[in-house]
C-alpha atoms as a PDB file:
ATOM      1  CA  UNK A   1      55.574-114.508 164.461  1.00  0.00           C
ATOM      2  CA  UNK A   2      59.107-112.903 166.456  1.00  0.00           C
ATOM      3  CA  UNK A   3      62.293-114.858 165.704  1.00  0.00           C
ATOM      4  CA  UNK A   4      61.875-115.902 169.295  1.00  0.00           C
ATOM      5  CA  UNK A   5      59.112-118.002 168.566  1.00  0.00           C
ATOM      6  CA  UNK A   6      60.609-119.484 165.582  1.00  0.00           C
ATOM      7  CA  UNK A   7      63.412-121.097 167.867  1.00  0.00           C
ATOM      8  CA  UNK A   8      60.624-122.803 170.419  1.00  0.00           C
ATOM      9  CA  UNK A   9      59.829-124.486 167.536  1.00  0.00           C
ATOM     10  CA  UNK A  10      61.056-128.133 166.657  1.00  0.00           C
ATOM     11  CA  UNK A  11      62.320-129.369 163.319  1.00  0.00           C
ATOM     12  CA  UNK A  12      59.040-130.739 162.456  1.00  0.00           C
ATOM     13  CA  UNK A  13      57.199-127.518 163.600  1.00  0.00           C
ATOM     14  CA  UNK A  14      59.652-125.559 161.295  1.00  0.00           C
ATOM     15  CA  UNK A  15      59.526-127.644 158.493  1.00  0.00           C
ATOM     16  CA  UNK A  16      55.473-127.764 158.341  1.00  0.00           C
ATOM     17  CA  UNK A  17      55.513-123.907 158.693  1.00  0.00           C
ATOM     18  CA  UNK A  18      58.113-123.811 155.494  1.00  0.00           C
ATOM     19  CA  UNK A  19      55.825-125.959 154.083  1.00  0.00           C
ATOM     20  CA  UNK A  20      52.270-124.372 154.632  1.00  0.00           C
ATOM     21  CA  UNK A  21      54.379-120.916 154.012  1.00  0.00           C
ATOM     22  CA  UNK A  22      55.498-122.249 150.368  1.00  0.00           C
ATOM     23  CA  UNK A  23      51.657-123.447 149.925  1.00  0.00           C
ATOM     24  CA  UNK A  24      50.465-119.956 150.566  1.00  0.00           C
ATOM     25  CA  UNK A  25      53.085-118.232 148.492  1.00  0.00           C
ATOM     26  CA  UNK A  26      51.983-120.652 145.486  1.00  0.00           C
ATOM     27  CA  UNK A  27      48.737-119.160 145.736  1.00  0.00           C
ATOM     28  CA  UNK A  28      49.477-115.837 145.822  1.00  0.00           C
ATOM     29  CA  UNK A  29      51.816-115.700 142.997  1.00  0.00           C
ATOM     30  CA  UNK A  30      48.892-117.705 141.002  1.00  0.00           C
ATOM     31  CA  UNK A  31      46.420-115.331 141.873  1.00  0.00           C
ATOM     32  CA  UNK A  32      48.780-112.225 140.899  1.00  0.00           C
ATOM     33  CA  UNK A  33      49.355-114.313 137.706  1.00  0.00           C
ATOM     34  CA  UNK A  34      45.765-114.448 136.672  1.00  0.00           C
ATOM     35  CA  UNK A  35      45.031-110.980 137.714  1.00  0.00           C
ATOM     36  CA  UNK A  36      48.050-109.965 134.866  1.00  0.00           C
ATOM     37  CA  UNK A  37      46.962-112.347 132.586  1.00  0.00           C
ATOM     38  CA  UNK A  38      43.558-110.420 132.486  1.00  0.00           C
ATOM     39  CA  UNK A  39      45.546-107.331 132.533  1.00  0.00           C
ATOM     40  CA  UNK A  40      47.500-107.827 129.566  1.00  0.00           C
ATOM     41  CA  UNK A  41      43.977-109.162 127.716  1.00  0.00           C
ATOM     42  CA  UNK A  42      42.958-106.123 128.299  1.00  0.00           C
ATOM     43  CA  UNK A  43      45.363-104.007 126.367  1.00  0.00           C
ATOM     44  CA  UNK A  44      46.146-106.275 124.488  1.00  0.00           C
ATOM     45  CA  UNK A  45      42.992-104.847 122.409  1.00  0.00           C
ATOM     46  CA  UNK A  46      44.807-101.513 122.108  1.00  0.00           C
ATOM     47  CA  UNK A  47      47.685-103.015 120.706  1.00  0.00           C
ATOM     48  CA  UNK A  48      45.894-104.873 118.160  1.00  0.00           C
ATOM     49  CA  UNK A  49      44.577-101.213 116.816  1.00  0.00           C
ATOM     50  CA  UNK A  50      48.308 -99.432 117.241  1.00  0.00           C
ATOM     51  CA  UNK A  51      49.198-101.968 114.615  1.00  0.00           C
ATOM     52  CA  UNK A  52      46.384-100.878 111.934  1.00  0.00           C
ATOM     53  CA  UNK A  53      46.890 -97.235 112.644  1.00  0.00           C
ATOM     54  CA  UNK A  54      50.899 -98.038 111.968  1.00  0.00           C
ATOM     55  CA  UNK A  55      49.823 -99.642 108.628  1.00  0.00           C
ATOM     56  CA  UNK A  56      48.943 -96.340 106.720  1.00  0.00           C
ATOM     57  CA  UNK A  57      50.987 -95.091 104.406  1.00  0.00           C
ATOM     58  CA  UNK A  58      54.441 -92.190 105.372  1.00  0.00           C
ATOM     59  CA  UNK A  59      54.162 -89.188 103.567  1.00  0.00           C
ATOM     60  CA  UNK A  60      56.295 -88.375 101.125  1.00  0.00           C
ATOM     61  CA  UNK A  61      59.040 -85.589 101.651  1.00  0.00           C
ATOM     62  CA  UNK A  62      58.508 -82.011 100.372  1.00  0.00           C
ATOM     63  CA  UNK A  63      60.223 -80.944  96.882  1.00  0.00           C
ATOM     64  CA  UNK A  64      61.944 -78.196  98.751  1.00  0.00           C
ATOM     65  CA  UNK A  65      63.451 -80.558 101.778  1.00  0.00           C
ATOM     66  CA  UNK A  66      64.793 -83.190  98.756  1.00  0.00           C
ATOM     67  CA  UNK A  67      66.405 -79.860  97.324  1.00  0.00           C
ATOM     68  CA  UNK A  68      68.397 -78.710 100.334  1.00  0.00           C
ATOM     69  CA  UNK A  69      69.372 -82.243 101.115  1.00  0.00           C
ATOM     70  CA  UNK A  70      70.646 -82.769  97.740  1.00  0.00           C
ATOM     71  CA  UNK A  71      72.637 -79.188  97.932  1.00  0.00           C
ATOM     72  CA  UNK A  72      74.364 -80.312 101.346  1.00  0.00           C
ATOM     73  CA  UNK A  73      75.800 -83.483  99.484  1.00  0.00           C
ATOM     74  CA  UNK A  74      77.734 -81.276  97.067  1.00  0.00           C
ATOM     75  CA  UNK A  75      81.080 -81.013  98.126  1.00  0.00           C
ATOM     76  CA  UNK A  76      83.042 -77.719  98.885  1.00  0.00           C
ATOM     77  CA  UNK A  77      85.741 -76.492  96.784  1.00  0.00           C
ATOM     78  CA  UNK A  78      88.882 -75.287  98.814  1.00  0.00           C
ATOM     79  CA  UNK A  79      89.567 -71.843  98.697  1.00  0.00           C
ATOM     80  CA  UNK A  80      93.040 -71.223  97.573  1.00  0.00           C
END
């Protein structure tokens, strides 16, 4: 519809067309809505199993890494 028709319009025209335009942008948005609902079910699956791999255990640092990490801690001595 052109903006020119919009102003051949009368109040009550315009105010049914806001009216059955608000209806019809309710339904859309609940219809998006559902279809993101069953989106998100969807993964939600492969969240559920990120979570149990995340659970095992960290390995444990190397003897060597613990070493140099320890020797960097040690301060300097100024040289004179």
């Amino acid at each position: 519809m052109a903006k020119n028709d919009l102003d051949l319009l009368s109040i009550e025209e315009l105010a049914a067309l806001r009216e059955s335009a608000t209806d019809k942008l309710m339904e859309k948005v609940a219809a998006r809505r559902a279809e993101l609902e069953a989106e998100l079910e969807k993964l939600s699956q492969y969240d559920k199993l990120a979570r149990k791999s995340q659970a095992a255990p960290v390995a444990k640092a190397k003897k060597s890494d613990e070493q140099k990490a320890d020797v960097a801690k040690e301060p300097v001595a100024k040289a004179a």
